[in-house]
Protein backbone atom coordinates (compact mmCIF):
# COMPACT_ATOMS: atom_id res chain seq x y z
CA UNK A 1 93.65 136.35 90.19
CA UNK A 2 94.87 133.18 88.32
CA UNK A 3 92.29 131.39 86.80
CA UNK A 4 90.28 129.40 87.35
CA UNK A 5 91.05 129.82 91.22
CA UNK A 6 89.15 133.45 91.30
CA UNK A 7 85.74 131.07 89.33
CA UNK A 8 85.72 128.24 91.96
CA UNK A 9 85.96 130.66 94.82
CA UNK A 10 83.20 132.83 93.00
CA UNK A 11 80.55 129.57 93.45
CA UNK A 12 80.16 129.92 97.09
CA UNK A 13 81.61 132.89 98.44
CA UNK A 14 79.74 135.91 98.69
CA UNK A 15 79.69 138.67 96.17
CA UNK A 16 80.97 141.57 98.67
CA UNK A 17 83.93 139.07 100.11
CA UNK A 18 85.25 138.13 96.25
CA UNK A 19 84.90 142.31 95.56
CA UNK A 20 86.86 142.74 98.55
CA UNK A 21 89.59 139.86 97.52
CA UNK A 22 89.78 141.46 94.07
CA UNK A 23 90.05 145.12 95.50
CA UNK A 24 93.20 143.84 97.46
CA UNK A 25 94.77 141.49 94.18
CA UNK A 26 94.54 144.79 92.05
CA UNK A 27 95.76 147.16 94.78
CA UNK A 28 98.95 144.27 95.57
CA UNK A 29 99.79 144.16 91.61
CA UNK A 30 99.88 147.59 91.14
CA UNK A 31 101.82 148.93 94.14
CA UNK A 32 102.90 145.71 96.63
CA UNK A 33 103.51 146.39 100.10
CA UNK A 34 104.07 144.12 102.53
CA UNK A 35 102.36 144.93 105.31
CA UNK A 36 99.28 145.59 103.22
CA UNK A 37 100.03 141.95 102.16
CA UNK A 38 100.07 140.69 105.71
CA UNK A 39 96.24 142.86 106.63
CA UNK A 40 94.62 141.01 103.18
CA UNK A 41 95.86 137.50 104.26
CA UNK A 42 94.94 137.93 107.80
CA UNK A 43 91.70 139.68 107.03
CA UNK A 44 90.54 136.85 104.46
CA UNK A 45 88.78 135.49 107.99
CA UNK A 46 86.83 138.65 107.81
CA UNK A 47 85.29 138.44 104.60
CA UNK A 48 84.82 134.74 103.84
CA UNK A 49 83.10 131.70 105.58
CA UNK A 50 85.15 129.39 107.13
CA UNK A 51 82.62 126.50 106.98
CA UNK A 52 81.99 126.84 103.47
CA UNK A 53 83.57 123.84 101.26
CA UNK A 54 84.53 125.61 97.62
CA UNK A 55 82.65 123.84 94.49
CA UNK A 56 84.89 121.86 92.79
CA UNK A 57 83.73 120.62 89.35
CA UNK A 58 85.45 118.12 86.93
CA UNK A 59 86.43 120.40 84.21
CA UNK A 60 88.48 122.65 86.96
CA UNK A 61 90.84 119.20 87.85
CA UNK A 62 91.74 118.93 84.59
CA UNK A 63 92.64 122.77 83.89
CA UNK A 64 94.57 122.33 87.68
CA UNK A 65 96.47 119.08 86.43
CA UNK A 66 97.59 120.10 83.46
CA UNK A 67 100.39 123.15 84.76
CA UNK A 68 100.29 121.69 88.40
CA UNK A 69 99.79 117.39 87.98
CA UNK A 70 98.47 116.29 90.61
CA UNK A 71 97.11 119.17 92.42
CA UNK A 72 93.93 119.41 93.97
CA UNK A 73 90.93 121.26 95.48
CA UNK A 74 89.21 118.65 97.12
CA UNK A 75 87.86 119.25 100.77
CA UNK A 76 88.99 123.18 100.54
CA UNK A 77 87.19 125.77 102.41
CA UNK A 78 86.98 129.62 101.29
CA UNK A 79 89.80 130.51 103.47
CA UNK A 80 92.42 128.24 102.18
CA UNK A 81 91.53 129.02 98.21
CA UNK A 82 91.36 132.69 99.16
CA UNK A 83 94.45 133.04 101.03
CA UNK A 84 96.05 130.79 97.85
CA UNK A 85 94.91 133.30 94.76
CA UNK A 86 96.62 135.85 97.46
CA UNK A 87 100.12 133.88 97.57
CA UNK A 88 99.75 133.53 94.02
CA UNK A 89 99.92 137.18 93.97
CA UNK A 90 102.71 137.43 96.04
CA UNK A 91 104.49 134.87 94.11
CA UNK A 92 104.75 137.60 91.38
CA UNK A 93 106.70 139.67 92.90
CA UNK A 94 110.74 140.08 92.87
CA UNK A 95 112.23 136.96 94.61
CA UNK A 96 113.74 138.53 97.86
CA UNK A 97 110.36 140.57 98.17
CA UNK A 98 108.38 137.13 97.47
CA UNK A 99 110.59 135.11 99.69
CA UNK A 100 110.95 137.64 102.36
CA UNK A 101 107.26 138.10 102.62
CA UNK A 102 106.83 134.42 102.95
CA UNK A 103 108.80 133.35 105.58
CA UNK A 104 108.00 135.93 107.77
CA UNK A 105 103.88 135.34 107.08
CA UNK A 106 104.61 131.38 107.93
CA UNK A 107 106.28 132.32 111.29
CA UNK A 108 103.35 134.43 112.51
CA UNK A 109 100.69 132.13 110.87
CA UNK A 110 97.86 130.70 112.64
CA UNK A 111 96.70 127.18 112.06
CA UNK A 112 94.60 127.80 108.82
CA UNK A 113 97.19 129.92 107.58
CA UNK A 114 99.45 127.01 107.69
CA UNK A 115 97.46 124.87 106.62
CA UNK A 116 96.89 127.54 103.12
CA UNK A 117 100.87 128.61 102.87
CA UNK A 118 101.58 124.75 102.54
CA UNK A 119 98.67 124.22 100.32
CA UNK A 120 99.99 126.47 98.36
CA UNK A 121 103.23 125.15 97.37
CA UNK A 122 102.63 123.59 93.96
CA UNK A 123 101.81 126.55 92.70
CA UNK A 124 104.71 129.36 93.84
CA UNK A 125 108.29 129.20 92.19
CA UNK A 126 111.57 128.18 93.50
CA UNK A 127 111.14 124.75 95.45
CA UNK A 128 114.38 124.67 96.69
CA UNK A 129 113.44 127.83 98.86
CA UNK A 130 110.36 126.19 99.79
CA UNK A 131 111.83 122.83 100.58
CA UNK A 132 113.01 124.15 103.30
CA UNK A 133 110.10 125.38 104.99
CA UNK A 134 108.07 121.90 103.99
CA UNK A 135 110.25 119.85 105.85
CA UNK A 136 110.40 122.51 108.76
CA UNK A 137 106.56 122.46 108.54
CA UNK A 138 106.36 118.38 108.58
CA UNK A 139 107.75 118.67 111.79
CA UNK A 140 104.58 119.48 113.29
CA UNK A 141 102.58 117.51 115.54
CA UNK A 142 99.34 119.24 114.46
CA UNK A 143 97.56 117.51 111.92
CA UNK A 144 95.82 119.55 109.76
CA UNK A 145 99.49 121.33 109.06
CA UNK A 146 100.94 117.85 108.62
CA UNK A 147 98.23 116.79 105.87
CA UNK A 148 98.45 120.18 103.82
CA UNK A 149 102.09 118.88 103.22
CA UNK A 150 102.19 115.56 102.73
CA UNK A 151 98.38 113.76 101.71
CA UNK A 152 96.69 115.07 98.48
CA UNK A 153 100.16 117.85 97.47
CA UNK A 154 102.25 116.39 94.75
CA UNK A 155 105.36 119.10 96.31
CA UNK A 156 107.07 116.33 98.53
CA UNK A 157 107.09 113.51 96.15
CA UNK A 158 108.49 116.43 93.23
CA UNK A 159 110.91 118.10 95.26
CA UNK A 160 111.79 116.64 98.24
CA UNK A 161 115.19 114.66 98.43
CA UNK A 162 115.42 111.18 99.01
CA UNK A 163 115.54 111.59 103.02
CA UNK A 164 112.94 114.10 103.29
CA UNK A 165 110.42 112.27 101.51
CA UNK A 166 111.55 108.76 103.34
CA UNK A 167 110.79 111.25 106.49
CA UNK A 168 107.41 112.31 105.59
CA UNK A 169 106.37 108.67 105.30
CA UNK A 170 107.56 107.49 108.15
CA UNK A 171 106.04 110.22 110.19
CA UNK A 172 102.63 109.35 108.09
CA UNK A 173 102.47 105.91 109.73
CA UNK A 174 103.31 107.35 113.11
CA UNK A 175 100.62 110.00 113.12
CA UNK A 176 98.16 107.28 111.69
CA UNK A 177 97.67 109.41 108.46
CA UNK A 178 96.58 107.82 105.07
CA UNK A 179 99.27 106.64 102.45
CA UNK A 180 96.77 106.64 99.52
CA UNK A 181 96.48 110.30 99.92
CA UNK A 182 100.45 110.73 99.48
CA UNK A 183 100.47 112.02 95.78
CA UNK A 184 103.71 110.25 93.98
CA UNK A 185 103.69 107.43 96.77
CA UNK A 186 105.01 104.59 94.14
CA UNK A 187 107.29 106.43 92.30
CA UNK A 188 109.53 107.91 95.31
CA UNK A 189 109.61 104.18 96.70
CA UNK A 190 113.05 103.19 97.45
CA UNK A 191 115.33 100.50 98.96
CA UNK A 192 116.35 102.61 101.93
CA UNK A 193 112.84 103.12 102.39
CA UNK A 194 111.95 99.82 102.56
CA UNK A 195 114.25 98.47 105.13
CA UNK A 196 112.90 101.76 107.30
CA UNK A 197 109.47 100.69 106.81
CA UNK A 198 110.53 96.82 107.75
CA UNK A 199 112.17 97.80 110.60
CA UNK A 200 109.41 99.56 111.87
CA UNK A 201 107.28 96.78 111.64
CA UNK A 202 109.34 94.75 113.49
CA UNK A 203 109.91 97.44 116.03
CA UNK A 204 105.43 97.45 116.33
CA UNK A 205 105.21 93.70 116.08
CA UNK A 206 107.99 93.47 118.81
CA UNK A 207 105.58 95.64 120.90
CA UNK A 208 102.20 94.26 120.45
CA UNK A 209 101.20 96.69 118.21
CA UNK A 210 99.25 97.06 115.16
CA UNK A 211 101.48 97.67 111.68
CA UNK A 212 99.37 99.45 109.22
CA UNK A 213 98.89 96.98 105.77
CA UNK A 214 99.40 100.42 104.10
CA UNK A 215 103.18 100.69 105.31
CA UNK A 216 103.62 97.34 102.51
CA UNK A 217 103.08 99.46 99.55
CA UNK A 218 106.27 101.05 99.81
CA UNK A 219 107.82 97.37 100.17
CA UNK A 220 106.26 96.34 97.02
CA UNK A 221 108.98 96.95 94.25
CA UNK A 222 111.83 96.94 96.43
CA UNK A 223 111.76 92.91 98.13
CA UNK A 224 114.52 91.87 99.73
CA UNK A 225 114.68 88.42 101.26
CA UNK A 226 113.87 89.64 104.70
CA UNK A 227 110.71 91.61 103.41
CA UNK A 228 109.29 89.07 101.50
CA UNK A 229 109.26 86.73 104.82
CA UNK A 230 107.66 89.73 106.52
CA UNK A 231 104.77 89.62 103.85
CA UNK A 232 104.65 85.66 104.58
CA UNK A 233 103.62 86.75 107.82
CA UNK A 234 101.26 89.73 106.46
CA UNK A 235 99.37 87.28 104.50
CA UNK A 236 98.33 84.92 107.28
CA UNK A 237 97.43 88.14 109.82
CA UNK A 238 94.21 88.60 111.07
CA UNK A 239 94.73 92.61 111.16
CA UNK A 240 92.39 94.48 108.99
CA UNK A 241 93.97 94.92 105.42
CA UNK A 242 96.59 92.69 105.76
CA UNK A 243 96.10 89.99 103.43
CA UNK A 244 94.92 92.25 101.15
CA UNK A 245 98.24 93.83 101.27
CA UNK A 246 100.21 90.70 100.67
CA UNK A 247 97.71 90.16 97.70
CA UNK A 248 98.45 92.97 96.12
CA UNK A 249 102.11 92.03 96.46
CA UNK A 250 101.94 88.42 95.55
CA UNK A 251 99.86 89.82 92.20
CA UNK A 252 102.62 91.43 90.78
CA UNK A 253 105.72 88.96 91.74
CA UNK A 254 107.12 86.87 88.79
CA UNK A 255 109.69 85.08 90.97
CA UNK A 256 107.68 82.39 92.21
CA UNK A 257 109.03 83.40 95.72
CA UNK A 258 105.42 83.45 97.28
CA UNK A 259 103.98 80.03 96.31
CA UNK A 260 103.54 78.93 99.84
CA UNK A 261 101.01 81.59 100.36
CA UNK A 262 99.33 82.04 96.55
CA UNK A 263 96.64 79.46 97.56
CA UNK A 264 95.59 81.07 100.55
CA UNK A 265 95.18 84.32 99.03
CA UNK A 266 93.70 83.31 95.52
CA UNK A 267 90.28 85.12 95.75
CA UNK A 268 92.02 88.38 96.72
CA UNK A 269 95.29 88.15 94.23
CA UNK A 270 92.43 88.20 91.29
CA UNK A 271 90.89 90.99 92.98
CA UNK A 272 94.00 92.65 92.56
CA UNK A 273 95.03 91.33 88.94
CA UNK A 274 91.24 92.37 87.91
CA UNK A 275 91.73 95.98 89.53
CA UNK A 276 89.01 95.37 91.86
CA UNK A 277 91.63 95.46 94.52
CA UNK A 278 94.07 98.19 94.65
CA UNK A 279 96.53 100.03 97.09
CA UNK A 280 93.85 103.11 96.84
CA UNK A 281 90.43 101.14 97.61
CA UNK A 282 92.46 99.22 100.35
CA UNK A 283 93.73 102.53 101.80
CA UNK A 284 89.95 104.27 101.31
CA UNK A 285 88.94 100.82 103.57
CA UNK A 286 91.33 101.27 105.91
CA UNK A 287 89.93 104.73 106.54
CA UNK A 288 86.62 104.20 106.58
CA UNK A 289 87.06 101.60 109.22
């Protein structure tokens, strides 16, 4: 197993399921066979508890970040580490064996396999194999396969060209899913972007309905004339979030374009220069609401 995956599934899982896992790692190095491959990541959800969350300590981020930035354990269960330290096995193999294997595991794969395969894309080679199957996979309407792509996986905002990634965050705000948790969510911001996310207030404004304040932070270094009247309107909404959106906007613009609405927002734009406001805490908020 790649450490220290094998030591953070070793903290809750039980000693005969983690001899079982390493029985099948050894047997798959020495001699890989596929279908052997397809019985250990299938039968993971006979040897380990789905309800169990793995322990996650501090020191195991930082060993994570360092070849993999970004990437996280937080909120995994047993199955979706164990069935990872297995596709890191498989990763080791010849590339038409490894990418072979994979594609045909995905298509049969149940909803926590999903949810494990893309999980696991940080940490296999060749992402422009794999970039195809992410944006096939963010097609999904189910949730939990949506998230194990796009919130808390720094693959999409790494690999994924411009329109993919403009994709995945539009079909964030549709699905109601959290921006904050989109790893790389500032740096892939981008003009086209922008004018999406604009439109698609106007389009939810035009129809009575609520615009997320998170759809802004896309917005924020890419202002247009048209977007900044749009966060005019933002900052004098009554929707939850809202003004601390434009705040956080207003904060950081040296153009003097916003000193109609400064005043009105003063108390929150030094929240945001003090770092007592930020795009995270007001996504966490908007969650938690």
């Amino acid at each position: 197993m790649v450490p220290p995956l094998s030591d953070i599934l070793k903290r809750s899982a039980s000693a005969d399921a983690i001899n079982w896992l390493n029985g099948e790692v050894v047997a798959l190095r020495s001699d890989f066979n596929q279908r052997r491959f397809y019985y250990a990541f299938s039968g993971v959800s006979r040897h380990f508890d789905k309800t169990a969350r793995v322990n996650v300590e501090a020191g195991d981020l930082d060993s994570l970040d360092a070849p993999c930035p970004g990437f996280t354990l937080a909120g995994w269960d047993e199955f979706r580490l164990a069935r990872v330290i297995l596709l890191t096995v498989l990763a080791e193999q010849p590339t038409d064996i490894y990418q072979s294997t994979l594609e045909k595991v995905l298509g049969s794969a149940d909803l926590r396999e999903q949810v494990a395969i893309f999980s696991a894309l940080p940490l296999l080679p060749d992402p422009d194999f794999l970039v195809t199957l992410a944006r096939d996979g963010s097609r999904t309407n189910i949730v939990d396969v949506f998230d194990a792509i796009a919130l808390d996986n720094p693959f999409p905002a790494a690999h994924f060209p411009e329109e993919a990634w403009n994709q995945l965050v539009l079909k964030a705000l549709f699905i109601s899913r959290p921006l904050y948790r989109m790893e790389g969510i500032d740096d892939r911001a981008n003009p086209t972007l922008a004018e999406a996310l604009s439109n698609l207030a106007h389009e939810r404004w035009a129809a009575g309905r609520v615009v997320s304040a998170e759809l802004w932070r896309s917005c924020a270094n890419c202002l247009t004339d048209s977007i900044a009247s749009d966060i005019e309107r933002v900052a004098v909404s009554d929707e939850p979030g809202d003004r601390e959106a434009a705040a956080l906007i207003v904060a950081e613009d040296t153009t003097g374009r916003f000193a109609a609405i400064r005043e009105p927002l003063g108390d929150l734009i030094d929240a945001a220069r003090s770092g007592d406001l930020t795009w995270e805490s007001l996504g966490r908020q908007l969650a938690s609401a």
